[in-house]
Protein backbone atom coordinates (compact mmCIF):
# COMPACT_ATOMS: atom_id res chain seq x y z
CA UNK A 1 0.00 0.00 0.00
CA UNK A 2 1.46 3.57 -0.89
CA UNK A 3 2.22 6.48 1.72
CA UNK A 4 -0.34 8.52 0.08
CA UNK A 5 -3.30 6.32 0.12
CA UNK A 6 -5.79 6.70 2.84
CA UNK A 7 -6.24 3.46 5.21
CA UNK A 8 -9.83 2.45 5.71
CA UNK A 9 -11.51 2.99 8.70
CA UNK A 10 -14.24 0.42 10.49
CA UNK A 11 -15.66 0.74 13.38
CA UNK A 12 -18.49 -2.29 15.24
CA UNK A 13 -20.09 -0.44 17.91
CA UNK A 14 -22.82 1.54 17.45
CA UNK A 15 -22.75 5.20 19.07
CA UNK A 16 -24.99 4.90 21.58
CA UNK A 17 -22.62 2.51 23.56
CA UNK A 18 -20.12 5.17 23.98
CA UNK A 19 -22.71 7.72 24.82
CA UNK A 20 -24.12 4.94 27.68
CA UNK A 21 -20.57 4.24 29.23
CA UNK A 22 -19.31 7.90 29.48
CA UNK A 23 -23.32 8.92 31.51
CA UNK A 24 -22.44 5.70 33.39
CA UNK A 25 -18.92 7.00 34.24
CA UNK A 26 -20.40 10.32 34.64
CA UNK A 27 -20.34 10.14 38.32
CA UNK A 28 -16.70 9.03 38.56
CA UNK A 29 -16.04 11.53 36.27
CA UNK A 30 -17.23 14.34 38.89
CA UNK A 31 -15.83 12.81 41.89
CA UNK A 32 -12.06 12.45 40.63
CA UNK A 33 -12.78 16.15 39.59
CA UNK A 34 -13.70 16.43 43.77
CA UNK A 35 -11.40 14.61 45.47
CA UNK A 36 -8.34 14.80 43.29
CA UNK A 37 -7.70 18.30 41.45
CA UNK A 38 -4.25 18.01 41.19
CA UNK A 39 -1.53 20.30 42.31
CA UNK A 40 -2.53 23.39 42.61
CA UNK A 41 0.49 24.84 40.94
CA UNK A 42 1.81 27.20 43.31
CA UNK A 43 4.43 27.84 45.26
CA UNK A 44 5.71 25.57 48.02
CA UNK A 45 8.10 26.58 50.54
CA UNK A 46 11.15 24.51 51.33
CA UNK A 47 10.61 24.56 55.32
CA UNK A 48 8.24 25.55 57.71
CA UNK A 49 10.29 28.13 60.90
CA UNK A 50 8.57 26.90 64.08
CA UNK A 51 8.43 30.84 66.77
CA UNK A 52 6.95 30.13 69.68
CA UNK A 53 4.68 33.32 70.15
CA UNK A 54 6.38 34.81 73.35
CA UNK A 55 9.41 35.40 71.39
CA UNK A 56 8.13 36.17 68.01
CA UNK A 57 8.79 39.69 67.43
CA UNK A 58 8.62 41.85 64.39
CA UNK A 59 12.18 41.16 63.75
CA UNK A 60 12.24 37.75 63.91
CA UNK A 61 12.82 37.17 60.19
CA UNK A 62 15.37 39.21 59.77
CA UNK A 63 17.53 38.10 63.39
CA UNK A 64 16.98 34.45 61.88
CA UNK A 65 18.48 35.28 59.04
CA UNK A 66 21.57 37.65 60.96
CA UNK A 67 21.98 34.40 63.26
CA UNK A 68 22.50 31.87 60.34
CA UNK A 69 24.85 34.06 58.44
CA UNK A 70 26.98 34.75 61.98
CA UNK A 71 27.09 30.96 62.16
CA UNK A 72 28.33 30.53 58.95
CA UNK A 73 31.31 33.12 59.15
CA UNK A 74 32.11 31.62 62.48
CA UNK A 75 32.14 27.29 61.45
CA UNK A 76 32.67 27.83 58.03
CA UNK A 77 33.88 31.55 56.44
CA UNK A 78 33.91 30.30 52.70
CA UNK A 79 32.94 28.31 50.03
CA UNK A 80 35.42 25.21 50.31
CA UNK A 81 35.23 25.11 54.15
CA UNK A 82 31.43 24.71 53.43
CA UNK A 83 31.67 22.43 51.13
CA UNK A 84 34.17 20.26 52.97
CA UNK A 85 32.07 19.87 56.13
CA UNK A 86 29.24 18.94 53.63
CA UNK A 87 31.23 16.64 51.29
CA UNK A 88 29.80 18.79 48.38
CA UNK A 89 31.21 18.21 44.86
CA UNK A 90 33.80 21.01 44.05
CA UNK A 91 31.47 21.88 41.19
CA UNK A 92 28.73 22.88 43.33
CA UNK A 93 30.66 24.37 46.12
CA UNK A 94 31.14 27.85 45.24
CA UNK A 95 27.29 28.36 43.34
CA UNK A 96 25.33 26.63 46.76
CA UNK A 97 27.90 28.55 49.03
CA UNK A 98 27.14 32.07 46.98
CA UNK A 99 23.24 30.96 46.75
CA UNK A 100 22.85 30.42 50.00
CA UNK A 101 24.72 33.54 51.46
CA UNK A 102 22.30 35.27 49.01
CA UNK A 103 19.52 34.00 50.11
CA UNK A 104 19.84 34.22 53.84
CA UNK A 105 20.64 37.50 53.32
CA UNK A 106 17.32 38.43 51.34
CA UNK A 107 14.82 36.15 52.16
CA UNK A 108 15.69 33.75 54.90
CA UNK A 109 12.88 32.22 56.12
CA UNK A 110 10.36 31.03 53.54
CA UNK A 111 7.24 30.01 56.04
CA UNK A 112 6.76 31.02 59.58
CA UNK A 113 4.47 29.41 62.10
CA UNK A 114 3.82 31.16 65.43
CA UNK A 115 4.02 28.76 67.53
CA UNK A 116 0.59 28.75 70.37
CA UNK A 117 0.80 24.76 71.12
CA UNK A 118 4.10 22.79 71.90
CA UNK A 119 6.58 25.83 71.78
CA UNK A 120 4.18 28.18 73.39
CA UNK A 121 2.47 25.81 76.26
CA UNK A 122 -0.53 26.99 78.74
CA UNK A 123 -0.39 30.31 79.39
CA UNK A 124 -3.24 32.70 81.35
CA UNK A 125 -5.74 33.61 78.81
CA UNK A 126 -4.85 36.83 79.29
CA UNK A 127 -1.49 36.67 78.17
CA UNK A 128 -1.92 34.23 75.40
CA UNK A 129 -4.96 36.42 73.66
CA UNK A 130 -2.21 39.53 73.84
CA UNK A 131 0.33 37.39 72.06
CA UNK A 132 -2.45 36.28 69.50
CA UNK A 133 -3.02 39.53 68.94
CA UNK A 134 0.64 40.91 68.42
CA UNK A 135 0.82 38.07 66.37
CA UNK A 136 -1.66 39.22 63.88
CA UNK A 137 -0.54 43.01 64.32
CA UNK A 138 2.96 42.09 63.72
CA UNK A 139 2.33 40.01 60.44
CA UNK A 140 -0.42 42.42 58.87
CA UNK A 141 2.58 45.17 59.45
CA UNK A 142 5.09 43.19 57.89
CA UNK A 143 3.17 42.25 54.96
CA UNK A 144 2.65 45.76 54.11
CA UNK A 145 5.87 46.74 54.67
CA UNK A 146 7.38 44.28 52.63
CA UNK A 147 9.44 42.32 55.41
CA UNK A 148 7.38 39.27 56.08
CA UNK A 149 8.21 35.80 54.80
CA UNK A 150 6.28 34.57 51.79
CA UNK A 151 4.16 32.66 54.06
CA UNK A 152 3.12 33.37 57.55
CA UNK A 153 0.46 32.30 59.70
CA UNK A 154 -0.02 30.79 63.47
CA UNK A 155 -0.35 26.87 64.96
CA UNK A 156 -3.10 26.96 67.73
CA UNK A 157 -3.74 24.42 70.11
CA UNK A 158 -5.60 20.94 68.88
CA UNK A 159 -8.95 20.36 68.85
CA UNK A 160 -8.75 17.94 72.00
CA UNK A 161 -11.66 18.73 74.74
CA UNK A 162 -8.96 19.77 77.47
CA UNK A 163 -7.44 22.56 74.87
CA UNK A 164 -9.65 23.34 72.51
CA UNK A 165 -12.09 26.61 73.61
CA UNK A 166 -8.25 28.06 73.84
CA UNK A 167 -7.34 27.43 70.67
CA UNK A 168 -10.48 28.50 69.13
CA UNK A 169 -10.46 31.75 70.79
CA UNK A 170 -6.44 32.30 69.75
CA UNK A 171 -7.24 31.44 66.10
CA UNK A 172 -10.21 34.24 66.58
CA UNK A 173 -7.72 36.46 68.15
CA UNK A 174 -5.24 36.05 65.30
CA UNK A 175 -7.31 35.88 62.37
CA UNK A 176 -9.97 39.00 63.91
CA UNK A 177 -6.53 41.40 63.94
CA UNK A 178 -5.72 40.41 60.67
CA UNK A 179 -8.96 41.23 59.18
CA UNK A 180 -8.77 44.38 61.26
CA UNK A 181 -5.41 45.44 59.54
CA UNK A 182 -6.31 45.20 56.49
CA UNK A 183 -7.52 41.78 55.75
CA UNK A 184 -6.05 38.60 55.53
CA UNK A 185 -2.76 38.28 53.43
CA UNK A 186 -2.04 35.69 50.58
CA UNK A 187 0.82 34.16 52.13
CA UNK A 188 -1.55 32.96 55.14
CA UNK A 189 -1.47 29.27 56.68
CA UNK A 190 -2.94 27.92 59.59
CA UNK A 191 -1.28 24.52 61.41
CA UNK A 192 -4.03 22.82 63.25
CA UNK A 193 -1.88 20.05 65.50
CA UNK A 194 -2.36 16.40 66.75
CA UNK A 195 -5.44 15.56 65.05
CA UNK A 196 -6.50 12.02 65.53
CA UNK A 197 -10.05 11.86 64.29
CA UNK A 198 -11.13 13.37 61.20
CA UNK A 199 -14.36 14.60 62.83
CA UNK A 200 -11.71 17.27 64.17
CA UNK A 201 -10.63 18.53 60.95
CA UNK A 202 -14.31 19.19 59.91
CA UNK A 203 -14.90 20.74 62.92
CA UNK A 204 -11.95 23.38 62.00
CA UNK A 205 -13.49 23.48 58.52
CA UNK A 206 -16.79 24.54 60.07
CA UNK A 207 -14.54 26.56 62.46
CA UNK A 208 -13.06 28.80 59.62
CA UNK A 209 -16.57 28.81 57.30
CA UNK A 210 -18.35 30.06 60.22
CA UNK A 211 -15.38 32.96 60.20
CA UNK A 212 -15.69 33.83 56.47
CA UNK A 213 -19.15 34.34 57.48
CA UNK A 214 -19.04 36.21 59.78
CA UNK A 215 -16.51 38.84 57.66
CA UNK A 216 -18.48 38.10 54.23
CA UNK A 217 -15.32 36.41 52.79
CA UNK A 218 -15.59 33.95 49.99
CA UNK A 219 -16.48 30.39 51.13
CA UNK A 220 -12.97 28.63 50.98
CA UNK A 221 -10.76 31.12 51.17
CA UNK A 222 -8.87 30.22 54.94
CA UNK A 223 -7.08 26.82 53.92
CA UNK A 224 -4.77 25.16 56.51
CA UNK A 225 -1.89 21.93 57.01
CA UNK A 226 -3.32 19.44 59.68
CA UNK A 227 -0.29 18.31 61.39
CA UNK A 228 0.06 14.25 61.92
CA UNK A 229 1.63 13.74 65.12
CA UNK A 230 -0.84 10.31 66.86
CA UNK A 231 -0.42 6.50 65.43
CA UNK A 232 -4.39 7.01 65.06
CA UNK A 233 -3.83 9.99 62.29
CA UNK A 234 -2.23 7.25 60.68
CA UNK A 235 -4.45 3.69 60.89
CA UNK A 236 -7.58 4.08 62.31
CA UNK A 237 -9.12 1.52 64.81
CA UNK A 238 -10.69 -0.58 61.51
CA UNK A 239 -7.72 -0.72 59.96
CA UNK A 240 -8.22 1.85 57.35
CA UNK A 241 -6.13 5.23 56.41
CA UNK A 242 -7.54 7.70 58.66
CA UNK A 243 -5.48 10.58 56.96
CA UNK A 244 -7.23 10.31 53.92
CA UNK A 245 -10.54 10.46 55.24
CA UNK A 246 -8.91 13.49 57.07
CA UNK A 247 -8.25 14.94 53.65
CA UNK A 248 -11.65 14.63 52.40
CA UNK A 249 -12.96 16.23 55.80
CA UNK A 250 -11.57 19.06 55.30
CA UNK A 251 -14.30 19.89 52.44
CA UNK A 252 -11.17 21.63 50.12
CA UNK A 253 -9.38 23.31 52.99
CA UNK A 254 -6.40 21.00 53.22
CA UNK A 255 -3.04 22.49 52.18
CA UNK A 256 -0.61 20.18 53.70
CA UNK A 257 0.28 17.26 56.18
CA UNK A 258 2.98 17.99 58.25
CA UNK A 259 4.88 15.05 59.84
CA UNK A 260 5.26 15.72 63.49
CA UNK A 261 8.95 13.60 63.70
CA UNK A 262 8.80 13.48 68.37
CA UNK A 263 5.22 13.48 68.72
CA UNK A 264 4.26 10.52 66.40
CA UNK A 265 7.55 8.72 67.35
CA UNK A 266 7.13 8.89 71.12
CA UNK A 267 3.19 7.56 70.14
CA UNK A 268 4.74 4.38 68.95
CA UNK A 269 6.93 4.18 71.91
CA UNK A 270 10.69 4.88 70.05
CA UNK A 271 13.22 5.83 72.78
CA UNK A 272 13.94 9.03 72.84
CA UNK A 273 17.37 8.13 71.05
CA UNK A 274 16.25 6.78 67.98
CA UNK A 275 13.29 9.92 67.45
CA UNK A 276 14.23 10.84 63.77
CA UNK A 277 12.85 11.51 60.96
CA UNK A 278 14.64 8.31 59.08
CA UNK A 279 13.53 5.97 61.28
CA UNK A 280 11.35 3.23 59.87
CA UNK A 281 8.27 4.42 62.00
CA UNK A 282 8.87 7.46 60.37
CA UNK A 283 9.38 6.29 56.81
CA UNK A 284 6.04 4.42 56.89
CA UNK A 285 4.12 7.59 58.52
CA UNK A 286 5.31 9.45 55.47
CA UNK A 287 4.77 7.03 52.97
CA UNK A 288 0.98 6.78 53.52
CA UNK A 289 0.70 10.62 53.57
CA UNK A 290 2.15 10.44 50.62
CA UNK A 291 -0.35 8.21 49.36
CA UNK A 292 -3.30 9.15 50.37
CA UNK A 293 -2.22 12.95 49.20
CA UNK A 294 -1.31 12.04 45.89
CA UNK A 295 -3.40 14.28 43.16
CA UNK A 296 -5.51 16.23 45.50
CA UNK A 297 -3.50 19.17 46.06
CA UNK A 298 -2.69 18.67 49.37
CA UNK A 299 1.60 18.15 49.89
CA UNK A 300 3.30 16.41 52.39
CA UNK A 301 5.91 17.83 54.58
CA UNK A 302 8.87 16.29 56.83
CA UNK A 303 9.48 16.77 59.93
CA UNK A 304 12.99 17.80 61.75
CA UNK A 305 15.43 17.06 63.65
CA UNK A 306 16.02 18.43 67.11
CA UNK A 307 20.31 18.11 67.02
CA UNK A 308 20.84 21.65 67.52
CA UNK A 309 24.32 23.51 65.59
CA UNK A 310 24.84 24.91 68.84
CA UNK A 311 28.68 25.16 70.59
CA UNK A 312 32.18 24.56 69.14
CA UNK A 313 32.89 23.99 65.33
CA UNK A 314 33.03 20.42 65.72
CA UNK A 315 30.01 19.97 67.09
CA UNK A 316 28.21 22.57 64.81
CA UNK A 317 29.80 20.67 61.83
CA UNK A 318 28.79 16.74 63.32
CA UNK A 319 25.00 18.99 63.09
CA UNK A 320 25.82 20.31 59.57
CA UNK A 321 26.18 17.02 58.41
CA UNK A 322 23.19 15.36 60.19
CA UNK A 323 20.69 18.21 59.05
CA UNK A 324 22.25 18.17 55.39
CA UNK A 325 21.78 14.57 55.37
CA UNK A 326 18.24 14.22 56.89
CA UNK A 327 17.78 17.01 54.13
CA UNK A 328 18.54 15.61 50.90
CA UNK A 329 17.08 12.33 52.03
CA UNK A 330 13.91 13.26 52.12
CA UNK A 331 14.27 15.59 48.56
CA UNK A 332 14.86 12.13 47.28
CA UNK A 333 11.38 10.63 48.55
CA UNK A 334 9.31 13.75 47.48
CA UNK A 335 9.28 15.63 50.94
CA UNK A 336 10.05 18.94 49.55
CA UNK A 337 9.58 20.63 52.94
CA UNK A 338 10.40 20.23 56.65
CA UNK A 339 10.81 22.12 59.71
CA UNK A 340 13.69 24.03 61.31
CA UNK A 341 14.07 24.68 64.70
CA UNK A 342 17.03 27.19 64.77
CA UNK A 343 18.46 29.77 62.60
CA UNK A 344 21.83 27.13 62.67
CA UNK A 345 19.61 24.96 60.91
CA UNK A 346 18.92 27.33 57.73
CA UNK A 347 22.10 27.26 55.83
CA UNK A 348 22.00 23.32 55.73
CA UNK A 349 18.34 23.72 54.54
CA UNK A 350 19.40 26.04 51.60
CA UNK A 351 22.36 24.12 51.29
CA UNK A 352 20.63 20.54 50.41
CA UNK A 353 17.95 21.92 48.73
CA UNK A 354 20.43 24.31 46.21
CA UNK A 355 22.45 21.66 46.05
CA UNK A 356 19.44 18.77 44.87
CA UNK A 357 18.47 21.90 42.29
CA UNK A 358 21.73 22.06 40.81
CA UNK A 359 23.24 18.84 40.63
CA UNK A 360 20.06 17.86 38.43
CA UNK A 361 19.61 21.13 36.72
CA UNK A 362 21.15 20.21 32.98
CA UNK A 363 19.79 16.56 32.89
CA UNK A 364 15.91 17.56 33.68
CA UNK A 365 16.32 20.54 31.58
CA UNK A 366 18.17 18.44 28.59
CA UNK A 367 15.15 15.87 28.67
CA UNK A 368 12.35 18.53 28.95
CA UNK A 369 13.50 19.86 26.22
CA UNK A 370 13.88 16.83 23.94
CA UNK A 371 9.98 16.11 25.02
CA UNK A 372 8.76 19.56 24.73
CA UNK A 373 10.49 19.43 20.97
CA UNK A 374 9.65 15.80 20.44
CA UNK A 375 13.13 14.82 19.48
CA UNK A 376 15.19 11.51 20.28
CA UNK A 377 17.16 11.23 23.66
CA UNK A 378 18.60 8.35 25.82
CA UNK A 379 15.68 8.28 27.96
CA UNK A 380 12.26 7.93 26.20
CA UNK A 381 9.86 10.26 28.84
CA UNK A 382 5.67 9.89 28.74
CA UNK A 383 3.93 12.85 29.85
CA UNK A 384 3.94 11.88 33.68
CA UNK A 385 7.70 12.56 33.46
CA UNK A 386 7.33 15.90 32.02
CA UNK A 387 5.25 16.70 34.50
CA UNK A 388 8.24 15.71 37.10
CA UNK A 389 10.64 17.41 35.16
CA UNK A 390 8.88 20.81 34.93
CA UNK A 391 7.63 21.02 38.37
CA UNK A 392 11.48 20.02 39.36
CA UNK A 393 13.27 22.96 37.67
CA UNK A 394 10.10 25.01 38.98
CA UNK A 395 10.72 24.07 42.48
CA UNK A 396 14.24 24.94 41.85
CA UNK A 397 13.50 28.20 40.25
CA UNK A 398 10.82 29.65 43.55
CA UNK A 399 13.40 28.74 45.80
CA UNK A 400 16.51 30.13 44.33
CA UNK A 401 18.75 27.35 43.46
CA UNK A 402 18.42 28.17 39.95
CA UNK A 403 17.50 31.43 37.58
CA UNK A 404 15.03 31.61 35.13
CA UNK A 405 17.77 32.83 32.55
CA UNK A 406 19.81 29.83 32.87
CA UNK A 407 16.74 27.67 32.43
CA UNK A 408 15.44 29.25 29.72
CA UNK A 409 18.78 28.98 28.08
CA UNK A 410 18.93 25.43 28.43
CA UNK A 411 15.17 24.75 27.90
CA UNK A 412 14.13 27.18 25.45
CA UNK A 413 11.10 27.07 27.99
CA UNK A 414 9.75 29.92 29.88
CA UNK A 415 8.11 30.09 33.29
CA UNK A 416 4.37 29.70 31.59
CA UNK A 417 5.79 26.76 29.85
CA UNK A 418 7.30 25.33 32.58
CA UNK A 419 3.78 25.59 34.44
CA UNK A 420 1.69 23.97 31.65
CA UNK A 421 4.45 20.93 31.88
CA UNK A 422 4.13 20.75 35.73
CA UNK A 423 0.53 21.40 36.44
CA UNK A 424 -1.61 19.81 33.10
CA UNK A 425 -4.83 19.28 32.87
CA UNK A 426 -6.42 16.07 33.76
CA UNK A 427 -6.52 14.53 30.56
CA UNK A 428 -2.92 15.33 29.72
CA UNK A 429 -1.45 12.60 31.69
CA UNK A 430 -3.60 10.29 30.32
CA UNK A 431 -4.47 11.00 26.46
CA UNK A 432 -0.59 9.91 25.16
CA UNK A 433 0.57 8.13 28.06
């Protein structure tokens, strides 16, 4: 048969069967629309900076970043002694050392949480509704001013009978001031800790709806990370994944699950000495966030460690090492966020996470390319791995480890491009896969 001659095309099934099966699927059609949009497609931060809210002050962002820069002219001055406590490649040792001086010195703390559970404890109400309030007065100010981290927001006590008329009337505090200042800003979040029973996270959705009520806000609009710190947010008592019913619970409100690394570990009973966030009680926590997260928009984030870079060199380095570590380990599963606990803590944060950019940069950017431009390559990518690879060097790019002109030069891709790779639509994945 010649090239130019048109192949015949038969069909046996009448119309109407297609017609029947797609009404039939109709309702699975709606509810994978419901329950898993997708990523949202926008920014994540790389870690979450725990302050509990005695302390936090309306120069905490700034001190945190003054702190991890003094710490880093004291242990290690310059690029090679950086990269020698970190056992970074000599390639990547003066770009990470340069990026992250850079970035502690502009924008050093990505996400703030003040802190009114754990870090904060039980306090007289009257003292703890004047911190909720300075806590709302202080962010509204920075926001306008231009200071404040990209995100910001408090974590209020649980839901739990003995706590829970406090930290409804904190989260009223905080969110009341905000409104009061101005409104509430874009970059807000809201950590709602040890939640066991998913009852409790649709009693804060019902929590926050009530609010936007009560300001005439849009329905939605107050999202906010339910933190998994109990075996039970984990396996319920029939055996069943109680964090994804969690997810559904919180009717389109859920933003993120946040690993709680000593809580959940002392739960299952691990001695205080093993309490990490590699352990294997730990590894399985994460893994079934992970799964029951997958494709609705909600991410998953680590947990930390509590080894302090506190003291003489040595001991700051043996800390270095452990946070760097604990770090790119979980960049490798797909945790692209944890917690830090100390401003010693945020130039191994940048560190890792420039580092996991870079070292990857020219491969992901080579095989977007050959997919976006169809052409032949050693690896043969579907349209799942595009999706990988853009939301990679876009991860990269809203963190700093890597600048649009460099990607652009090696892509021939920009930023909206990028996005339409990372965050298709539904039937992308699927049509050519």
């Amino acid at each position: 048969m010649g090239h130019g001659q048109q192949e015949k095309v038969a069909t046996s099934l009448a119309g109407a069967v297609s017609e029947e099966i797609s009404a039939s699927l109709a309702p699975v059609d709606a509810e994978l629309e419901r329950r898993y949009p997708g990523d949202p497609g926008t920014r994540q931060p790389v870690h979450t900076v725990y302050v509990p809210g005695d302390v936090f002050a309306a120069g905490t962002v700034r001190s945190w970043g003054d702190r991890a820069l003094a710490a880093l002219d004291e242990h290690a001055p310059d690029a090679a002694s950086f990269a020698a406590v970190l056992g970074l490649p000599e390639e990547l040792a003066e770009p990470v050392h340069a990026r992250v001086r850079a970035k502690l010195e502009r924008e050093p703390i990505e996400d703030l949480r003040v802190d009114f559970e754990d870090g904060y404890g039980n306090r007289p109400d009257a003292e703890e509704d004047e911190a909720a309030a300075r806590a709302a007065r202080i962010i509204a100010e920075a926001y306008a001013e231009g200071t404040a981290a990209p995100y910001m927001g408090i974590r209020m006590k649980c839901m739990e009978a003995p706590v829970r008329a406090r930290g409804i009337r904190t989260l009223d505090i905080f969110l009341t001031g905000l409104m009061e200042s101005g409104g509430l800003p874009a970059g807000l979040v809201l950590t709602l800790p040890k939640v066991t029973y998913a009852e409790q996270v649709t009693a804060m959705a019902r929590l926050l709806d009530a609010f936007e009520k009560a300001h005439g806000l849009e329905p939605g609009r107050i999202g906010f990370e339910i933190q998994i710190e109990t075996s039970q947010s984990i396996l319920a008592a029939d055996g069943t994944a109680t964090v994804a019913r969690m997810i559904q619970a919180a009717e389109g409100r859920a933003t993120g699950l946040h690993y709680g690394t000593f809580d959940y570990s002392a739960c299952l009973g691990v001695s205080a000495a093993h309490q990490a966030s590699d352990h294997p009680a730990a590894d399985h926590a994460k893994a079934v966030m992970q799964v029951a997260a997958a494709g609705t928009g909600v991410r998953v984030c680590d947990g930390s460690t509590n080894v302090l870079p506190v003291g003489p060199t040595e001991k700051v380095h043996a800390a270095w090492r452990l946070h760097y570590g604990l770090t790119r380990r979980a960049l490798a599963r797909a945790y692209y966020q944890g917690w830090d606990m100390h401003p010693g803590h945020i130039p191994t944060r940048y560190a890792a996470v420039f580092a996991f950019y870079r070292e990857g940069f020219e491969q992901a950017a080579a095989r977007l390319a050959r997919y976006a431009n169809r052409t032949e390559g050693d690896v043969m990518d579907e349209p799942a791995t595009a999706k990988a690879l853009g939301g990679y060097l876009l991860r990269g790019l809203d963190c700093g480890a890597l600048d649009i002109g460099e990607v652009a030069r090696l892509t021939g891709l920009t930023r909206a491009d990028l996005e339409s790779f990372a965050v298709p639509r539904r039937g992308d994945l699927t049509a050519s896969a």
